[in-house]
PDB file of N, CA and C in Angstrom:
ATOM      1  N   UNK A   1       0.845  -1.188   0.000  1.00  0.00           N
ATOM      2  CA  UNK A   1       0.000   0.000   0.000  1.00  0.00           C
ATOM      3  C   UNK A   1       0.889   1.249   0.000  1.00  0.00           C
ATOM      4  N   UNK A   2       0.613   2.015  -0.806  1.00  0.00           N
ATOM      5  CA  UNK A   2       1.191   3.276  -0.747  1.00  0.00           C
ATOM      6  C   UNK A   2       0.400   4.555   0.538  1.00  0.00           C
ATOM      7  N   UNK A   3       0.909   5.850   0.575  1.00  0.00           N
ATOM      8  CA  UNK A   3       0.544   6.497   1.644  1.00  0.00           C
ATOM      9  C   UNK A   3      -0.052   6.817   2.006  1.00  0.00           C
ATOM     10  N   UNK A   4      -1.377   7.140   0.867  1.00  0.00           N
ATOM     11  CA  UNK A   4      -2.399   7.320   0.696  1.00  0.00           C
ATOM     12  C   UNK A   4      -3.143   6.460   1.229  1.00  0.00           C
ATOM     13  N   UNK A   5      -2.959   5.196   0.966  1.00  0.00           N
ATOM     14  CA  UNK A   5      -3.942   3.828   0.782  1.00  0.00           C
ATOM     15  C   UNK A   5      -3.669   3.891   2.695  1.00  0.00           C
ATOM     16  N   UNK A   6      -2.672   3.671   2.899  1.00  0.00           N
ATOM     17  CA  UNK A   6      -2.319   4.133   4.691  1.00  0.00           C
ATOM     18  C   UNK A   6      -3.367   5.043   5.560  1.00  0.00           C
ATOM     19  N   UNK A   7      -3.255   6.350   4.961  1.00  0.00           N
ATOM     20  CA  UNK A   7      -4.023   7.462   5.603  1.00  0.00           C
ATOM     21  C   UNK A   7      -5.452   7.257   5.370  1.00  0.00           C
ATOM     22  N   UNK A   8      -5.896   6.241   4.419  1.00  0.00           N
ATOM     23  CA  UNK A   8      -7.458   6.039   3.981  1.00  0.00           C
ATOM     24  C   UNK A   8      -7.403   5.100   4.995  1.00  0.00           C
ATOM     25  N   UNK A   9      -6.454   4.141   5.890  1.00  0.00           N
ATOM     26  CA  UNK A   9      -7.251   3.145   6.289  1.00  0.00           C
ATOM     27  C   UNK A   9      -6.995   3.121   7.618  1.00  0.00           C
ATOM     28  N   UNK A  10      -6.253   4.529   8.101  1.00  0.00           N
ATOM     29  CA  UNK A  10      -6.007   5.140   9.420  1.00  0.00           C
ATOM     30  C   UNK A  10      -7.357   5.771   9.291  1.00  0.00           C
ATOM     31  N   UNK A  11      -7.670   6.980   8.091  1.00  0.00           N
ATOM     32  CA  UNK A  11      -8.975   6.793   8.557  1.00  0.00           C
ATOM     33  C   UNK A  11     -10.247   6.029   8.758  1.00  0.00           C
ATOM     34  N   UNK A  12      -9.875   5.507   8.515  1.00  0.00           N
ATOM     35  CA  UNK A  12     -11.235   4.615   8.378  1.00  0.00           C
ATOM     36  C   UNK A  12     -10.979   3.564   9.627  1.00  0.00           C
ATOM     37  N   UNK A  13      -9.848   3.522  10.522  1.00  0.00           N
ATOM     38  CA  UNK A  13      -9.662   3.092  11.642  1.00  0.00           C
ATOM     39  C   UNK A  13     -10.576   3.779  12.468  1.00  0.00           C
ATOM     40  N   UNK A  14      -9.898   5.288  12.629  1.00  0.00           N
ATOM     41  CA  UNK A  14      -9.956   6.096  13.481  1.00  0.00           C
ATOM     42  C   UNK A  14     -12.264   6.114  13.302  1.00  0.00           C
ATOM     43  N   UNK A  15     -12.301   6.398  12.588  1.00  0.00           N
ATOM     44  CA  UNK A  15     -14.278   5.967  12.404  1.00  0.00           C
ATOM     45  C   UNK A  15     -14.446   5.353  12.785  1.00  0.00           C
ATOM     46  N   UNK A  16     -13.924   4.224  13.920  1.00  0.00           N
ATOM     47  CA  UNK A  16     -14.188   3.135  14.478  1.00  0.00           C
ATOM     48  C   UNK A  16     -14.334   3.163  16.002  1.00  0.00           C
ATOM     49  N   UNK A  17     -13.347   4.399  16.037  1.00  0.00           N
ATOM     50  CA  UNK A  17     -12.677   4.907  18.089  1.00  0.00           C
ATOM     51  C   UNK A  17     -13.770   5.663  18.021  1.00  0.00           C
ATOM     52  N   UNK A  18     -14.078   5.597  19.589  1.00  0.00           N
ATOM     53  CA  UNK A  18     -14.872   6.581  20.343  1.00  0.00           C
ATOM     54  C   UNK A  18     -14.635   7.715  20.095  1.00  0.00           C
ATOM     55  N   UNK A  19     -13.106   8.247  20.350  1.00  0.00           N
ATOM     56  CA  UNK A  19     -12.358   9.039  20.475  1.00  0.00           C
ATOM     57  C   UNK A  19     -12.587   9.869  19.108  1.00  0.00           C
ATOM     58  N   UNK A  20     -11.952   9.697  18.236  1.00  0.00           N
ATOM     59  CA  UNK A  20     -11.879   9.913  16.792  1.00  0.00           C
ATOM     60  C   UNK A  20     -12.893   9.574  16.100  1.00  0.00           C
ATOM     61  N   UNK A  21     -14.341   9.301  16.277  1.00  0.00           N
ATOM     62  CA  UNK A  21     -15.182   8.524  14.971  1.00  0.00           C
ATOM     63  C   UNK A  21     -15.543   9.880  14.260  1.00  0.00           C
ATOM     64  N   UNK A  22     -15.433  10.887  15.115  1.00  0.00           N
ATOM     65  CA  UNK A  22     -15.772  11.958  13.656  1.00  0.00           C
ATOM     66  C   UNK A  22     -14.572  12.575  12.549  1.00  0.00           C
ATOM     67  N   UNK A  23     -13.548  12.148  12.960  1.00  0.00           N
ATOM     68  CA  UNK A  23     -12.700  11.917  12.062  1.00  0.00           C
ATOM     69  C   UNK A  23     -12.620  11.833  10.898  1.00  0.00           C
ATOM     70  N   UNK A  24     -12.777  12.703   9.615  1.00  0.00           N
ATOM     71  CA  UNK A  24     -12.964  11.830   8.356  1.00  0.00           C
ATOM     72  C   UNK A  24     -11.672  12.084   7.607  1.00  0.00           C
ATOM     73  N   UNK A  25     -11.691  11.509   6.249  1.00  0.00           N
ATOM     74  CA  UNK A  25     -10.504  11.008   5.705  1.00  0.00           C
ATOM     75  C   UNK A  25      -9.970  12.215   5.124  1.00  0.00           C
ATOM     76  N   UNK A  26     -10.863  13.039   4.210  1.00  0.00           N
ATOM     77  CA  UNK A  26     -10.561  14.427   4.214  1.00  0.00           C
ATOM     78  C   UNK A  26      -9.524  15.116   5.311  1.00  0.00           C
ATOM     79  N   UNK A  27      -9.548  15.188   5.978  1.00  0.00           N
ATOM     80  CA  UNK A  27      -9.400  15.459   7.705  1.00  0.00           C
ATOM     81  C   UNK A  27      -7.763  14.747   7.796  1.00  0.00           C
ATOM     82  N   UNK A  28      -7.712  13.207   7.886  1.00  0.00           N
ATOM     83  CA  UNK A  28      -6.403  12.528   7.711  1.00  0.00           C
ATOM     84  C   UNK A  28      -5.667  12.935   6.719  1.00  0.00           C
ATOM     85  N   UNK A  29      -6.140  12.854   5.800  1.00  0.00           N
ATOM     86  CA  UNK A  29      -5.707  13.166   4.086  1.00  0.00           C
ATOM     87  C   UNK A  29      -4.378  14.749   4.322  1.00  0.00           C
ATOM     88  N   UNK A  30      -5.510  16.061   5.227  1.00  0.00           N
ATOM     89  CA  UNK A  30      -4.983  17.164   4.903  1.00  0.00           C
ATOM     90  C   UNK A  30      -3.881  17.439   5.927  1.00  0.00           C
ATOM     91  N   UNK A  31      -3.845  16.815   7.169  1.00  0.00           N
ATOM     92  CA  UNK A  31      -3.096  16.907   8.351  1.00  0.00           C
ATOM     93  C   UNK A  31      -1.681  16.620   8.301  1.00  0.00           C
ATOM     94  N   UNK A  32      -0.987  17.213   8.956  1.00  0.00           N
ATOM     95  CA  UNK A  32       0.119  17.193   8.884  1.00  0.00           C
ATOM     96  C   UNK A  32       0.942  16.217  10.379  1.00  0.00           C
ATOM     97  N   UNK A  33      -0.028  16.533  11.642  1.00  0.00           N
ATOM     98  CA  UNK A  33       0.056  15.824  12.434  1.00  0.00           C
ATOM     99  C   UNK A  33      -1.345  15.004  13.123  1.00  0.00           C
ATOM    100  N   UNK A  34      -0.969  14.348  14.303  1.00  0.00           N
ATOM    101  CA  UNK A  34      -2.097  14.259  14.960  1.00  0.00           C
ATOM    102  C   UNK A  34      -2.331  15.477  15.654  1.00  0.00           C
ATOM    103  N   UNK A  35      -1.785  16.143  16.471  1.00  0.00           N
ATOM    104  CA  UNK A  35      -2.784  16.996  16.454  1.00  0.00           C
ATOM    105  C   UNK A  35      -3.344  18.126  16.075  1.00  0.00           C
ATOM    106  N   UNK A  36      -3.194  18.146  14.552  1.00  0.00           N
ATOM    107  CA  UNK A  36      -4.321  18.280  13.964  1.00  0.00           C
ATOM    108  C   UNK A  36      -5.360  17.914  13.664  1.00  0.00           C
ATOM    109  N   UNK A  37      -5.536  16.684  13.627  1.00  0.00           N
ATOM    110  CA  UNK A  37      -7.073  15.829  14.232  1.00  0.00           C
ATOM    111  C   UNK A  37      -7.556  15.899  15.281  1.00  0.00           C
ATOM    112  N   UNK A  38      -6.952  16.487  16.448  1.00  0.00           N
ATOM    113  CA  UNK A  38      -7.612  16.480  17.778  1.00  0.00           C
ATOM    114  C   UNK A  38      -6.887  15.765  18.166  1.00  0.00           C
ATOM    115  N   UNK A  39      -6.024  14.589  18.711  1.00  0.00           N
ATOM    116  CA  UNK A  39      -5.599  13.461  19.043  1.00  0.00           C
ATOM    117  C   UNK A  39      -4.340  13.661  20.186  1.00  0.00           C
ATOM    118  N   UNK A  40      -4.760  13.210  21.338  1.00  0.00           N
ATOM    119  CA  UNK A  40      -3.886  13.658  22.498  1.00  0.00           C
ATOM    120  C   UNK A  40      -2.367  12.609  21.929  1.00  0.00           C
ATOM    121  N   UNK A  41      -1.190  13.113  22.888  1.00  0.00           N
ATOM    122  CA  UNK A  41      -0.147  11.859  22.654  1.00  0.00           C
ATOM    123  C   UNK A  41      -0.693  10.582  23.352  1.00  0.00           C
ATOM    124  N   UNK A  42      -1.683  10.299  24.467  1.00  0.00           N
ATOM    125  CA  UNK A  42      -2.075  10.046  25.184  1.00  0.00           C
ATOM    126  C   UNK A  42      -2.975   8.975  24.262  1.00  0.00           C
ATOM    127  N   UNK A  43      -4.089   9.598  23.431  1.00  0.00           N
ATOM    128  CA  UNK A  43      -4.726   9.058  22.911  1.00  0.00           C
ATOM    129  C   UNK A  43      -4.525   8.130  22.026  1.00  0.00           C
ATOM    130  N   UNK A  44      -3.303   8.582  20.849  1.00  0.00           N
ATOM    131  CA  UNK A  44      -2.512   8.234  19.984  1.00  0.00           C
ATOM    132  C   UNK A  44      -2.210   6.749  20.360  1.00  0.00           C
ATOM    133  N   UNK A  45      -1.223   6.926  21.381  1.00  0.00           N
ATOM    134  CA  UNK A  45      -0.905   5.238  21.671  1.00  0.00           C
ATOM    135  C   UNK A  45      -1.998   4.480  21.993  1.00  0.00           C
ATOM    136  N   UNK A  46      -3.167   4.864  22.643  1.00  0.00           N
ATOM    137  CA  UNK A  46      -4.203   4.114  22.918  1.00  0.00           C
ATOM    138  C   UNK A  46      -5.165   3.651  21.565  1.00  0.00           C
ATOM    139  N   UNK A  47      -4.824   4.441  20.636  1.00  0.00           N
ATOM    140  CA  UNK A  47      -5.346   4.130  19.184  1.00  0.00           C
ATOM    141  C   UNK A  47      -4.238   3.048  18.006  1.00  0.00           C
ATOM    142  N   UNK A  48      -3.104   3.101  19.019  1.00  0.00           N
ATOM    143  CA  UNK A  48      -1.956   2.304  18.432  1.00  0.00           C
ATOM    144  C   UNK A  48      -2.195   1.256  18.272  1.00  0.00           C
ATOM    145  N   UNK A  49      -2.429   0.648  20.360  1.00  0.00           N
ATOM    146  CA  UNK A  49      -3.010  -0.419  20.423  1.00  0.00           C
ATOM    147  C   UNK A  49      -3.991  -1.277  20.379  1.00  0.00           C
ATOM    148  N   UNK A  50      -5.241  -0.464  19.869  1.00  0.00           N
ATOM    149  CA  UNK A  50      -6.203  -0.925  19.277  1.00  0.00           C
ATOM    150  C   UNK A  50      -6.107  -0.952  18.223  1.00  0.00           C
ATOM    151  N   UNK A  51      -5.458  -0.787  17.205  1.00  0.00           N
ATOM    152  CA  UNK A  51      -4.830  -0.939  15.599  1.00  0.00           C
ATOM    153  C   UNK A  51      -4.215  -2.086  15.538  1.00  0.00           C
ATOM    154  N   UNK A  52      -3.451  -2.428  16.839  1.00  0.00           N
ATOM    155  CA  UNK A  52      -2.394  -3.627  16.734  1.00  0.00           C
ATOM    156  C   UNK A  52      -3.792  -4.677  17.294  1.00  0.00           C
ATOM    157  N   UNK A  53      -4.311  -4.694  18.053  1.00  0.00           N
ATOM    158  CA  UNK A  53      -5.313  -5.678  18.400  1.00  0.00           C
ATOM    159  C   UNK A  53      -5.817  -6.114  17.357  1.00  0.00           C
ATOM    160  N   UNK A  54      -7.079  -5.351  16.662  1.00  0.00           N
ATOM    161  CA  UNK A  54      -7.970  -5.334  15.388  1.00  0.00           C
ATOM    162  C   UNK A  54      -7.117  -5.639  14.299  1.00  0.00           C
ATOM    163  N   UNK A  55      -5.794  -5.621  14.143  1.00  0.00           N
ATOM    164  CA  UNK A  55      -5.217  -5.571  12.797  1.00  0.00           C
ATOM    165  C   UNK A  55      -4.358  -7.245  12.999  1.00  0.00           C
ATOM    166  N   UNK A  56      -3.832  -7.290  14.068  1.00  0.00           N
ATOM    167  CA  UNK A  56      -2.955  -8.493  14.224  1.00  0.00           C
ATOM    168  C   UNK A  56      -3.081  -9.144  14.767  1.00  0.00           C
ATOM    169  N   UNK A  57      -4.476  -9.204  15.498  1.00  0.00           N
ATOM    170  CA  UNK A  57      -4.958 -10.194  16.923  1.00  0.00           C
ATOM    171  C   UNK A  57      -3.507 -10.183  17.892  1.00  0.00           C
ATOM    172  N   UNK A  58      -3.274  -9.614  17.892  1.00  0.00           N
ATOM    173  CA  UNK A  58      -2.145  -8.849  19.176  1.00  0.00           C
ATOM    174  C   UNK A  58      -1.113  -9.742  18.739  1.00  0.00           C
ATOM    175  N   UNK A  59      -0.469  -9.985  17.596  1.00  0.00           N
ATOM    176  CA  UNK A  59       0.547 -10.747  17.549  1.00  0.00           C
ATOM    177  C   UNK A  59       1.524  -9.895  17.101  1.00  0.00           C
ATOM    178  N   UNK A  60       1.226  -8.529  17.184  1.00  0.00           N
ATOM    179  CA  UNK A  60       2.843  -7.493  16.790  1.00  0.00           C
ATOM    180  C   UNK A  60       2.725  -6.920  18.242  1.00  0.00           C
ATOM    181  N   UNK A  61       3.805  -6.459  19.181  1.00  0.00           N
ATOM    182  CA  UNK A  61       3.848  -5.986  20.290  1.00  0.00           C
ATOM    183  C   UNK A  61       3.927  -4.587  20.045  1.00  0.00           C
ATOM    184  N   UNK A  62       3.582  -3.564  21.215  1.00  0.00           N
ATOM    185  CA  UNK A  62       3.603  -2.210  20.654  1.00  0.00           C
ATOM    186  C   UNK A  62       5.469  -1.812  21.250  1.00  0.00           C
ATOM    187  N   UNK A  63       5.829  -1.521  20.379  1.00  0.00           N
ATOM    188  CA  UNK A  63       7.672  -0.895  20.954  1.00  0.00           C
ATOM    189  C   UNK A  63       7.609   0.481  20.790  1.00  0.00           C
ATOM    190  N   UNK A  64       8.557   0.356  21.924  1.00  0.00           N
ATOM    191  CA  UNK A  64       8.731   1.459  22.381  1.00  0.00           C
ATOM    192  C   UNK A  64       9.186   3.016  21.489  1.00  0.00           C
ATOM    193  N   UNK A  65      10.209   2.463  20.431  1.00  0.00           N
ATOM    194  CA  UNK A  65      10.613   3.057  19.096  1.00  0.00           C
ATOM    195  C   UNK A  65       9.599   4.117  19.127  1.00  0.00           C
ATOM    196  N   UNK A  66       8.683   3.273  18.575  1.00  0.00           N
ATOM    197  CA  UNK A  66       7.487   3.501  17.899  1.00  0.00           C
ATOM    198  C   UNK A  66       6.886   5.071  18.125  1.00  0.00           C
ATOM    199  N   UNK A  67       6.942   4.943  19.874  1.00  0.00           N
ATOM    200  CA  UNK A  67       6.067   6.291  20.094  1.00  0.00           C
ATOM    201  C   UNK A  67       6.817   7.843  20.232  1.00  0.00           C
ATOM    202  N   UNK A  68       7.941   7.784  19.586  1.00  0.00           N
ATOM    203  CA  UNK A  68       8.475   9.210  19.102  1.00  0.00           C
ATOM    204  C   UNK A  68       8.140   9.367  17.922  1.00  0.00           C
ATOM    205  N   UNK A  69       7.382   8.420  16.826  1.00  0.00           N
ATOM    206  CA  UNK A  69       7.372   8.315  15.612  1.00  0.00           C
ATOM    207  C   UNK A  69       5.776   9.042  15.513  1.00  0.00           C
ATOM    208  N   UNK A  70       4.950   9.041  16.782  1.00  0.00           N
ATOM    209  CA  UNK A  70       3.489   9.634  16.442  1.00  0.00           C
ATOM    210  C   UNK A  70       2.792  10.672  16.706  1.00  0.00           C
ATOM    211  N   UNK A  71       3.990  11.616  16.263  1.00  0.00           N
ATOM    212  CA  UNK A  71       3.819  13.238  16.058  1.00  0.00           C
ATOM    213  C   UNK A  71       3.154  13.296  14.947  1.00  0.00           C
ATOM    214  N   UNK A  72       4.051  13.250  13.860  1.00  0.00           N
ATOM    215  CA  UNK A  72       3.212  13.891  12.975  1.00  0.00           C
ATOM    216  C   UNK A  72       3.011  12.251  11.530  1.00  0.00           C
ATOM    217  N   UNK A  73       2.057  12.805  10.781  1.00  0.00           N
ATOM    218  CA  UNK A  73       1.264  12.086  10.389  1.00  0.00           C
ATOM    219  C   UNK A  73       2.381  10.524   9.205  1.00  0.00           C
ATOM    220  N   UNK A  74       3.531  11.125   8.588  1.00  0.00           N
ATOM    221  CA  UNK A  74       4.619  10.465   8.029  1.00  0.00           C
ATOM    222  C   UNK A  74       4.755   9.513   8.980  1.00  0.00           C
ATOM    223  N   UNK A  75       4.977  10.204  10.348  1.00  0.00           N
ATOM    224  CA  UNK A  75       5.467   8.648  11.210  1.00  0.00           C
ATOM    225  C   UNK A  75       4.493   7.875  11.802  1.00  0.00           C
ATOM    226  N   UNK A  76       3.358   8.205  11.593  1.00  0.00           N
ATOM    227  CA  UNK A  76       2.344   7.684  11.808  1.00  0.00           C
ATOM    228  C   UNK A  76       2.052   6.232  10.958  1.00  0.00           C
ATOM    229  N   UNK A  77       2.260   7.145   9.738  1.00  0.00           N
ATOM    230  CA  UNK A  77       1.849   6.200   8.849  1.00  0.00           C
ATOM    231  C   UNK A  77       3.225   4.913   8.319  1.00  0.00           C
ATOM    232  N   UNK A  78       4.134   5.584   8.566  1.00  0.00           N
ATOM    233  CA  UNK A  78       5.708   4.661   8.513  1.00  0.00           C
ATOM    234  C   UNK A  78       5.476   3.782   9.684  1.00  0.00           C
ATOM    235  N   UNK A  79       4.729   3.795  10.637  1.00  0.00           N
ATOM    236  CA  UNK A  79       4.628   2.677  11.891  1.00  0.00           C
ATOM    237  C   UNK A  79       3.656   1.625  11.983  1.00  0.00           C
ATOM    238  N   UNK A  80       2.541   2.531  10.739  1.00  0.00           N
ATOM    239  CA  UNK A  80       1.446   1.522  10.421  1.00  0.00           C
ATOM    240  C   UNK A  80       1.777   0.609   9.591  1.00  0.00           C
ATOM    241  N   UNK A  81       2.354   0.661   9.012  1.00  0.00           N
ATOM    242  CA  UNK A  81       3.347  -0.203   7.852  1.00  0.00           C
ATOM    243  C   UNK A  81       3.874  -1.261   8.440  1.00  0.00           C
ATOM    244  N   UNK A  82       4.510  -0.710   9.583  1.00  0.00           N
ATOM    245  CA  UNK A  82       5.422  -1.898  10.449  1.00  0.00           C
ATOM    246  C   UNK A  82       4.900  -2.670  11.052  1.00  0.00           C
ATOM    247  N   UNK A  83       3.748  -2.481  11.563  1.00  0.00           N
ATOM    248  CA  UNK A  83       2.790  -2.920  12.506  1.00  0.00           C
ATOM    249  C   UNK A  83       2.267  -4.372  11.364  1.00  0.00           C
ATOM    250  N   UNK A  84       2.078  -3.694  10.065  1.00  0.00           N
ATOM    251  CA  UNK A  84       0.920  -4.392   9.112  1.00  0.00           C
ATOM    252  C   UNK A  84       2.281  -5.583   8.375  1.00  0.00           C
ATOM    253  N   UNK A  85       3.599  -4.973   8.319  1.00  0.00           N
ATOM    254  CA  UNK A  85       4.658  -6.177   7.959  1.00  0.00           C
ATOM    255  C   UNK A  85       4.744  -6.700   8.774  1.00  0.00           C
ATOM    256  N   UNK A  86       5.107  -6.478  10.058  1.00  0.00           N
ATOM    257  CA  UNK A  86       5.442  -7.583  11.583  1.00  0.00           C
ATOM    258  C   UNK A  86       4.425  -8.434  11.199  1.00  0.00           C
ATOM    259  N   UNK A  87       3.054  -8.254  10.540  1.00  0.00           N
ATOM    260  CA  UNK A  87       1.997  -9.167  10.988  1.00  0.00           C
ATOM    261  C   UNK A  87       2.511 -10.287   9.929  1.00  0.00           C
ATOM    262  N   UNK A  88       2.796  -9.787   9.055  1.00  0.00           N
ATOM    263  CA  UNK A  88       2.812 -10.588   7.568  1.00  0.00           C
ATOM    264  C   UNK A  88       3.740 -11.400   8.058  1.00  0.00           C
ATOM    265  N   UNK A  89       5.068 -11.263   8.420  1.00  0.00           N
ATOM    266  CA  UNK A  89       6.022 -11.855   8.804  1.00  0.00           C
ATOM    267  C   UNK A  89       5.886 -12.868   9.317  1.00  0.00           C
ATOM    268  N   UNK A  90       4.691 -12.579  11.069  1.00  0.00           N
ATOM    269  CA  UNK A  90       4.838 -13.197  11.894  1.00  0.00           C
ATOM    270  C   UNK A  90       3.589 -14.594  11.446  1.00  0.00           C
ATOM    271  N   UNK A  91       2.490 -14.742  10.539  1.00  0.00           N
ATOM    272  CA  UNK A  91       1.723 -14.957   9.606  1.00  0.00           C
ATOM    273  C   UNK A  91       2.577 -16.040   8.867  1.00  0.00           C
ATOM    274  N   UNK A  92       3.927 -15.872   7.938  1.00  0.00           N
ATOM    275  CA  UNK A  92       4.356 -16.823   7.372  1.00  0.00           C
ATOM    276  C   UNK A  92       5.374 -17.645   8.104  1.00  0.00           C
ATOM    277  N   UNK A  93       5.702 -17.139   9.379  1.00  0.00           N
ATOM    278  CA  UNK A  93       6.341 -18.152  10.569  1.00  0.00           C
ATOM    279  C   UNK A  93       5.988 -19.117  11.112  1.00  0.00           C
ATOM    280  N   UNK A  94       4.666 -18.989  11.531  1.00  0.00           N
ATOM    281  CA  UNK A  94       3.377 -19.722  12.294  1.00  0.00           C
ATOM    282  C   UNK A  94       2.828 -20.966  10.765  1.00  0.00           C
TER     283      UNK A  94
END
């Protein structure tokens, strides 16, 4: 998936959280960070790990790396990537 295809399916995550369901993709699309969506640092990781739940049945762990990377929306989306290869990886191991 390219970056786009990323930020369409962060949004379309984020339509899912309490937190974020008014969120729309427009919205992801134009942002530069999270918070420009509204999105605490706080919140962010708590939307991490419900990404890693729903996306990998918890078989990618959340690292630590990770959460200097979810400022702004590039590293956002460079972590969703990782999250979505760890799975693939861990998928043709098993």
């Amino acid at each position: 998936m390219d970056t786009d295809d990323y930020r369409r399916t962060f949004a379309e995550f984020l339509a899912t959280q309490p937190v974020t369901s008014d969120v729309t993709y427009e919205q992801v699309a134009e942002a530069r960070t999270r918070e420009d969506l509204g999105i605490s640092s706080l919140n962010m990781i708590q939307l991490l790990v419900n990404y890693i739940e729903e996306r990998t049945n918890n078989t990618v762990t959340l690292r630590p790396e990770w959460v200097s990377r979810l400022t702004d929306m590039d590293g956002i989306v460079a972590v969703l990537r990782e999250i979505d290869a760890s799975s693939l990886a861990e998928a043709r191991t098993t």
